[in-house]
Structure formats: C-alpha cells, structure tokens
Protein backbone atom coordinates (compact mmCIF):
# COMPACT_ATOMS: atom_id res chain seq x y z
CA UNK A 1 17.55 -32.43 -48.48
CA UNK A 2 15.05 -29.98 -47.85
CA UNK A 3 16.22 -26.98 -45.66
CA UNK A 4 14.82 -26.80 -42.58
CA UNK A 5 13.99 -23.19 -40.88
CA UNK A 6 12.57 -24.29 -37.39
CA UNK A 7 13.80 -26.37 -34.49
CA UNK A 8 12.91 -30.08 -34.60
CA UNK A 9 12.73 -32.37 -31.64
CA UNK A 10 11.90 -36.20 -31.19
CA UNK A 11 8.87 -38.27 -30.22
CA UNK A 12 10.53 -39.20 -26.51
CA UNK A 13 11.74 -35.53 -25.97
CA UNK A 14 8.01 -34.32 -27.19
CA UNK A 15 6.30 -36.72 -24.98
CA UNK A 16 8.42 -36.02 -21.92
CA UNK A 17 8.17 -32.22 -22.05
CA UNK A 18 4.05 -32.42 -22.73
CA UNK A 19 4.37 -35.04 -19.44
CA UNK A 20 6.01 -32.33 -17.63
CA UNK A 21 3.67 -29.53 -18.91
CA UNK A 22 0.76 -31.59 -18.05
CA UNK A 23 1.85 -32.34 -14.39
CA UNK A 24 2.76 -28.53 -13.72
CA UNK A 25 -0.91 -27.22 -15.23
CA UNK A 26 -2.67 -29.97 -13.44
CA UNK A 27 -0.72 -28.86 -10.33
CA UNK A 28 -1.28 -25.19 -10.78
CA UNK A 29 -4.57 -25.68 -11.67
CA UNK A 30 -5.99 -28.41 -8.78
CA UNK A 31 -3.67 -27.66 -5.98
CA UNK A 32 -5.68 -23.49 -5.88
CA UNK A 33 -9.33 -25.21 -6.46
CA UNK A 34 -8.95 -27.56 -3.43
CA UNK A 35 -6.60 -25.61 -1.19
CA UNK A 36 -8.09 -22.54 -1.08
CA UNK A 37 -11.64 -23.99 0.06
CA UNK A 38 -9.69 -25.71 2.83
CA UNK A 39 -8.50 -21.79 3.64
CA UNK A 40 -11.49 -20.91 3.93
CA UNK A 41 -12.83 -23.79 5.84
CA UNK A 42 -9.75 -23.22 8.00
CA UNK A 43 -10.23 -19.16 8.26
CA UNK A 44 -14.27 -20.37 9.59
CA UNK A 45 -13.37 -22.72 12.09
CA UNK A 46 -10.48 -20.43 13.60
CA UNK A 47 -12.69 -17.75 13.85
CA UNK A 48 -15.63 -20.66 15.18
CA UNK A 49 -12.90 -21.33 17.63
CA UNK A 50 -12.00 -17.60 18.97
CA UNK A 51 -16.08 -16.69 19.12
CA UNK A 52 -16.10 -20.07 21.19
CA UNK A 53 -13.42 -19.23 23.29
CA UNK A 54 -14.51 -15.80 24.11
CA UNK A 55 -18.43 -16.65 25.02
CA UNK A 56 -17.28 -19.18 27.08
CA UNK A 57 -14.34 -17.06 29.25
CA UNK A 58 -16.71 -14.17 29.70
CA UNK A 59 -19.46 -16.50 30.74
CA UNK A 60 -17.49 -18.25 33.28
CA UNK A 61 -15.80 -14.93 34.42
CA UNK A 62 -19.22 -13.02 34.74
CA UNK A 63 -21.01 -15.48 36.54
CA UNK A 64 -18.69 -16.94 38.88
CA UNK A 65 -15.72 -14.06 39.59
CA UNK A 66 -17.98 -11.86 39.87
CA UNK A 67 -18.95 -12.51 43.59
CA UNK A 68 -15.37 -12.65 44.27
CA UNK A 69 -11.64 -13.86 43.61
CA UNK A 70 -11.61 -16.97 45.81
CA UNK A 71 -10.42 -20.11 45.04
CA UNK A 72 -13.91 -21.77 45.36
CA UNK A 73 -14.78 -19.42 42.68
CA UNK A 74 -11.77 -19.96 40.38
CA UNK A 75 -12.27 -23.78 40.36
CA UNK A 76 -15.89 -23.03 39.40
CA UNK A 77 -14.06 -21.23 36.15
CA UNK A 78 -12.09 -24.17 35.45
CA UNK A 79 -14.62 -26.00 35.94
CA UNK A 80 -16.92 -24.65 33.54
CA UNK A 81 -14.18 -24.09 30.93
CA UNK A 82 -12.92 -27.35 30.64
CA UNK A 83 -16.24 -28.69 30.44
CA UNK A 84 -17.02 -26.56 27.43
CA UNK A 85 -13.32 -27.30 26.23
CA UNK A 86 -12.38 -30.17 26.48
CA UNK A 87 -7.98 -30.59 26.55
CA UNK A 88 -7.76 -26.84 27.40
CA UNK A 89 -4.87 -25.27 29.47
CA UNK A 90 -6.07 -22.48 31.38
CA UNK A 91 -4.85 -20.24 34.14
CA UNK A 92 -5.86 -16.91 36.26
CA UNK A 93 -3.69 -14.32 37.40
CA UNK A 94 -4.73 -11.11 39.77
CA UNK A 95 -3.55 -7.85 38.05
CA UNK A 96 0.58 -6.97 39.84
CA UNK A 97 -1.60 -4.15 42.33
CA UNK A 98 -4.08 -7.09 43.49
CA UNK A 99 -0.93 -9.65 43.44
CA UNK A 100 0.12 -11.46 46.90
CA UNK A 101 2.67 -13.91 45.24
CA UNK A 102 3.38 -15.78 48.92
CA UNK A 103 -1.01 -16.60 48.70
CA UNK A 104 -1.78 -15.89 45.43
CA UNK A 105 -1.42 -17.79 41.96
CA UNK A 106 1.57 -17.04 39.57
CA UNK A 107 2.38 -19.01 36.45
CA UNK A 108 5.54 -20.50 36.41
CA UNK A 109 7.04 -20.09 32.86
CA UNK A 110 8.96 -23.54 33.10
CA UNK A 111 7.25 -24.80 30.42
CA UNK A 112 6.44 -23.51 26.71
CA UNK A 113 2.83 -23.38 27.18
CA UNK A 114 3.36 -21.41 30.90
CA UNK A 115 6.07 -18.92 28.79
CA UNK A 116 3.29 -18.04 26.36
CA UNK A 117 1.27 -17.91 29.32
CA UNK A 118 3.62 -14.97 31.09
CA UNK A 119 3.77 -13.57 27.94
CA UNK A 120 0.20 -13.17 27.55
CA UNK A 121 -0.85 -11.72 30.84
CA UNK A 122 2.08 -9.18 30.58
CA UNK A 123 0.66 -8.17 27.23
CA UNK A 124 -2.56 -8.15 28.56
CA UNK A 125 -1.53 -5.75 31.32
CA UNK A 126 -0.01 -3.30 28.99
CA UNK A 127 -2.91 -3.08 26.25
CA UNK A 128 -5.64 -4.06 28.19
CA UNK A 129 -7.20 -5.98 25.73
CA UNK A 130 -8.32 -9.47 24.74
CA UNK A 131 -5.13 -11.35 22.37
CA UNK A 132 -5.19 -14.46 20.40
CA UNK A 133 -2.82 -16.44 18.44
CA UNK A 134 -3.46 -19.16 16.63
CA UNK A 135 -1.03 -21.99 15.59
CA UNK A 136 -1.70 -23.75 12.93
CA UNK A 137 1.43 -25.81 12.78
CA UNK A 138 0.51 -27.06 16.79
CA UNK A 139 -3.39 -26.83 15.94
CA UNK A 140 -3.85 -24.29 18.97
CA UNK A 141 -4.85 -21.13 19.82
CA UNK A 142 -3.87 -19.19 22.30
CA UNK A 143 -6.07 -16.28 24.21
CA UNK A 144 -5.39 -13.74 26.90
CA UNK A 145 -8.91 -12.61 28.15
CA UNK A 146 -8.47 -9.10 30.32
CA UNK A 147 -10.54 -9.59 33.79
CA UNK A 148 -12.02 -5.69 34.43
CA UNK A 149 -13.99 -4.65 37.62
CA UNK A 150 -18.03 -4.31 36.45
CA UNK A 151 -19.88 -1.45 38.28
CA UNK A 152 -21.53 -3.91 40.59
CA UNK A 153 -17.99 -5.08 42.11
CA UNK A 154 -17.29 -1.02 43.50
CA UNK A 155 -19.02 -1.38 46.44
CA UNK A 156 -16.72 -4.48 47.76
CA UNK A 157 -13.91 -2.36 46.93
CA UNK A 158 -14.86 1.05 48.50
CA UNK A 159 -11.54 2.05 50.27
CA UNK A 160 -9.57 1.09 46.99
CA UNK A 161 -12.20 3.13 44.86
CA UNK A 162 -11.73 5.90 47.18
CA UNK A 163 -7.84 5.92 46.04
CA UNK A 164 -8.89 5.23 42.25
CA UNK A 165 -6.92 2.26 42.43
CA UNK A 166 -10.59 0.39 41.70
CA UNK A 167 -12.98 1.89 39.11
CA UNK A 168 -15.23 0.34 36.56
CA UNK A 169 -13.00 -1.09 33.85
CA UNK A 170 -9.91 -1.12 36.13
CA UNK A 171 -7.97 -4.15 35.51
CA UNK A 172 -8.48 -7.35 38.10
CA UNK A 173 -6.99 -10.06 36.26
CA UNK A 174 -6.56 -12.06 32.90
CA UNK A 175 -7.07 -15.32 31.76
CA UNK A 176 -5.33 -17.04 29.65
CA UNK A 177 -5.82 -20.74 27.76
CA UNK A 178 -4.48 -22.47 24.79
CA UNK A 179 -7.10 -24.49 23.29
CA UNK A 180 -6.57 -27.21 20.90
CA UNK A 181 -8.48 -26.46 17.38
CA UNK A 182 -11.43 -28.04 16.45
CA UNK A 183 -10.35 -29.04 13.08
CA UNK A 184 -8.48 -31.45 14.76
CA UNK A 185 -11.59 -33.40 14.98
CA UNK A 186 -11.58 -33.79 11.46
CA UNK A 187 -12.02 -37.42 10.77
CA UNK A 188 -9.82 -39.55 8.69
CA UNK A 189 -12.58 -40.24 5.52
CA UNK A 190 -13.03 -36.03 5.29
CA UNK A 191 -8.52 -35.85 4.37
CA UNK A 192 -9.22 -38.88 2.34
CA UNK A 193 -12.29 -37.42 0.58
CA UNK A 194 -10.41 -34.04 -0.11
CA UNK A 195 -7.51 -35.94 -1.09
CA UNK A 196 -9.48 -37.64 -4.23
CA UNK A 197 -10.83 -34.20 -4.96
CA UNK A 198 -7.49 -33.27 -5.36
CA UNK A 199 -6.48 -36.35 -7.46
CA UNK A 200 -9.52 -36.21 -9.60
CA UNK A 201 -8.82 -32.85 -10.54
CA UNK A 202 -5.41 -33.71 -10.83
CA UNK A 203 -6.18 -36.29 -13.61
CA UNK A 204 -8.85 -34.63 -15.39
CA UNK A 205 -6.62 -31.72 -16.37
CA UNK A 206 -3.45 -33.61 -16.95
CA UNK A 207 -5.11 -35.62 -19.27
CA UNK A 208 -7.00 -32.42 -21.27
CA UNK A 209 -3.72 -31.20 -21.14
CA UNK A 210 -2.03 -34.20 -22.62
CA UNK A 211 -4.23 -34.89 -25.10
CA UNK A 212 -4.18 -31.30 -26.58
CA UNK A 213 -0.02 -31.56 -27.03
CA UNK A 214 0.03 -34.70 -28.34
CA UNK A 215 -2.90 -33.75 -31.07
CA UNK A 216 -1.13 -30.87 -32.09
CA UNK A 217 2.44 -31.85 -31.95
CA UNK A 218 1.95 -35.76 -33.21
CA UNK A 219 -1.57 -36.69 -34.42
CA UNK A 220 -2.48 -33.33 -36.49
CA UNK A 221 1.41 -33.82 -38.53
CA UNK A 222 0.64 -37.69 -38.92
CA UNK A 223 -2.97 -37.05 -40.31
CA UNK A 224 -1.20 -34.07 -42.81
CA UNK A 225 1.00 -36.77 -43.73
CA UNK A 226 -1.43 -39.28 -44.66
CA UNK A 227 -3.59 -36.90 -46.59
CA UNK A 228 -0.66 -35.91 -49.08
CA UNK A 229 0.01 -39.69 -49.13
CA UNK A 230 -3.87 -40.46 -50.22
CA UNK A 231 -3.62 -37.87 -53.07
CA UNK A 232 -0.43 -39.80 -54.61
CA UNK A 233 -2.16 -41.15 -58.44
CA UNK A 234 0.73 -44.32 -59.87
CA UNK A 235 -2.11 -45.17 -62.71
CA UNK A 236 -1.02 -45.25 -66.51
CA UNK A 237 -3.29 -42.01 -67.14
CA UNK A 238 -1.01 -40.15 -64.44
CA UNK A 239 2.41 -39.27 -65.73
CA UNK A 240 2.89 -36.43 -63.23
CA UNK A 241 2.97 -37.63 -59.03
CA UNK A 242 1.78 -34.62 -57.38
CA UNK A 243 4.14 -34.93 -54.15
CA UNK A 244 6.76 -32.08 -52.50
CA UNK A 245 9.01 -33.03 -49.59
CA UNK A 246 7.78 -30.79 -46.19
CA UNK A 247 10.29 -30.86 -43.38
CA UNK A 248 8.27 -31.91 -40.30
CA UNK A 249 8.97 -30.53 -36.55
CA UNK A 250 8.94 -34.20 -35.39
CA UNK A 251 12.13 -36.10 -36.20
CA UNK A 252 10.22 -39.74 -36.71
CA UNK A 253 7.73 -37.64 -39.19
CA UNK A 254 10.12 -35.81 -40.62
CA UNK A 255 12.08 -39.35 -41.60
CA UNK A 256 8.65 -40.95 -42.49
CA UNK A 257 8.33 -37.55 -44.72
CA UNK A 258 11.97 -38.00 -46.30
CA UNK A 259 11.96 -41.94 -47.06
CA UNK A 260 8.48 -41.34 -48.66
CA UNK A 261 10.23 -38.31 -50.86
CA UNK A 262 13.11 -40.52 -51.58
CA UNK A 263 10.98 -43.47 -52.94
CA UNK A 264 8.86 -40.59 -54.80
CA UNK A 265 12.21 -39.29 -56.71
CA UNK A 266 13.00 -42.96 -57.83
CA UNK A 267 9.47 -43.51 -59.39
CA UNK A 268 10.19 -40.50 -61.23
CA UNK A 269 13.07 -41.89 -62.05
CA UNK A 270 11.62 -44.84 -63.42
CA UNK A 271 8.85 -42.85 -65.12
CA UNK A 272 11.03 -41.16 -66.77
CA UNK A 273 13.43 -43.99 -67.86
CA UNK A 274 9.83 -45.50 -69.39
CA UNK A 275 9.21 -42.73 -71.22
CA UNK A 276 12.52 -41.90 -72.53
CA UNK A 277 12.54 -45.68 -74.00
CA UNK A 278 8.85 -45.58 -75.32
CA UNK A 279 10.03 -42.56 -77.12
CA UNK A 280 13.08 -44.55 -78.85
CA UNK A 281 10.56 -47.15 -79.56
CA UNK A 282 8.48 -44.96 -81.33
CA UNK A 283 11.22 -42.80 -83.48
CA UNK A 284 13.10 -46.41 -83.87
CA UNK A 285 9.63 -47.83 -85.32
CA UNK A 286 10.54 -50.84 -83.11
C-alpha cells in the first residue's frame, strides 16, 4: 500500500463541510449587501422623521404660542400637530418659574410614554436644547422641543423683563411628542421584495461557492483519474503498462485508485507468467 502523507476524508464528510462553507460565505456575503442598504434607508428616514418633526413643532409653536399660552392656543398646537402627524403623543409644559400646577398642565408620569415625557422636559430644562431618541425596536421617536421667549413676546412680559426673569431666549416651555416612524408604513410587497434580494443573493453565491469545492475536491481528482486510466496500452506490441498507484485525498477515489492498482499488479502478473512460458517454449524448441 502506498504511503500516504496528507489527511484524507470521505465523499459525505467533503460534501457536508463544502455545504457548510457555502451557507456561511453566502451568509457573510448577502446578509452585508442587503442589510446595510436597509441602514441606510433606515439612517434617511430617521433623519426624514426628526427634520419632520422639528418643522412642524416650530411651526405650530411660532404661529400659534406666540400670541400667548392659553389653552385656545395650545389646542391650536395639537391641532396642527396631529394633523401633520398622524398617531402622535404630544404634550406642553410651562417652564417650573411660569408653572401654576393647581391651573396649569403637568404630565403625569403614570405611564411609560408620560415617564419619557418627565424625563424629557426635565432634560430640556437643564440643557436647553432640542433632544431626540429614536427607538427602533418600538418604531418611535421621541423629541423634547425647548419653547424660548422671541423678542416680540418682551413687551407682554415687561414687569418680568424688568426682573430678568423674561429675556429673549429665556425658557417658556417645551414640547414633547413621540411619533411613530414612518417606515412603519412600509408595505408588505417592499419586506417581501427585499426578502428575495436577500435569497437570490443567498443562492447565487452558495451555489458559486459549491460548485468551486466540489470541482476541486471531487471532479478535478476523478478527471486525473480517468486520464491515467485512458493512457493504460493491454495490446500485444505493449509489454510494459505505464500505471503508478497515487494515494488520493478522497477515500472513494483513493479505493477506485487502489482496486485499479491491484488489478494492474495481476496483469503484470500474468504478463509476466506469458512471457516466462514463451521463453521455455522457445529454449524447449516446443
């Protein structure tokens, strides 16, 4: 038996390891080519969302708080709002100095959406500045929009701007809304359309992939095989067979390799039994 000096594995072990390559390069491969378009898709709307949600709060805050923090006024922010956002959850609260809590509004954190509502205005009243977060596992974002005094609202506050209590960028308020993301609007055929982009690059790669391993490791050995088979010569004019046993990586091969150099060594056998017994004919004179 020929000594063998590399490891040698079988057709099922082969196939199931190239199966298993395949998958995980298909995977690695078409999972980053679809998913991170969706990112990016995703990254556009969010920030689609937050421009949205901006333009519309300072729109509805400029032109109807403006002439005042009455409750006619406020409904004509809600108003507004929820007709440019439709399923949002909005809510205005005066800045603490401005705050009556026995006649004025103050969320009641009893819910999650009303905790991340107090959350937001006291961050707001710290920083003074405009926060979002967005959710992507709930599909909403959430905004705190700062409410500031414009130069035009000083003369309706002329004792408190006196005491510098009111100035021009003093804080009056902040709004704050969760708004459900637009991608939820996505419709069912746009997931199933993504999903077969997936898929198809799924396939196309596993099967590139598969078909390289199995050329290499099966049909390049088999074809090596069969050309040292086709140069075997049994005619009369041929004494020598031209034939040298080659240990194949492939077990089934490497049998098909060893039965063939088996049946080889009892030709020459036979060969050699012929001519051992046409010489004896011929020094015999028979």
């Amino acid at each position: 038996m020929a000594k063998v000096n590399f490891k040698q594995f079988t057709f099922k072990s082969v196939l199931l390891k190239q199966l298993f390559i395949a998958i995980a390069v298909a995977f690695a491969i078409s999972l980053p080519l679809t998913t991170i378009p969706a990112f990016f898709v995703l990254k556009h709307t969010i920030n689609s969302d937050i421009e949205n949600i901006e333009k519309v709060s300072y729109e509805s805050i400029n032109e109807h708080i403006s002439t005042g923090w009455q409750p006619y006024n406020i409904d004509k922010v809600y108003q507004r709002v929820r007709e440019k956002m439709p399923g949002a959850a909005l809510f205005l609260q005066k800045a603490p100095q401005f705050l009556d809590p026995e006649t004025d509004d103050v969320v009641d954190p009893s819910t999650p959406t009303t905790a991340t509502f107090e959350r937001l205005i006291e961050d707001v009243q710290k920083n003074e500045r405009i926060i979002v977060e967005t959710n992507v596992l709930n599909s909403t974002i959430n905004a705190a929009i700062p409410i500031k005094f414009q130069s035009q609202c000083l003369v309706c506050h002329s004792q408190e701007v006196k005491t510098g209590e009111v100035y021009a960028g003093a804080l009056a308020g902040t709004m704050v809304l969760q708004v459900p993301m637009s991608i939820n609007q996505i419709s069912a055929t746009s997931i199933i359309i993504f999903f077969l982009i997936f898929l198809l690059i799924f396939i196309v790669v596993a099967t590139i992939i598969t078909n390289k391993l199995v050329q290499t490791n099966l049909l390049v050995p088999l074809s090596g095989l069969n050309e040292r088979v086709k140069r075997l010569r049994l005619s009369s004019h041929e004494q020598h067979i031209d034939w040298e046993r080659t240990p194949q990586k492939m077990i089934e091969i490497d049998q098909i390799d060893e039965s063939i150099s088996t049946h080889i060594h009892i030709i020459r056998g036979i060969y050699d039994k012929l001519d051992a017994l046409v010489v004896t004919e011929h020094e015999t004179g028979l």
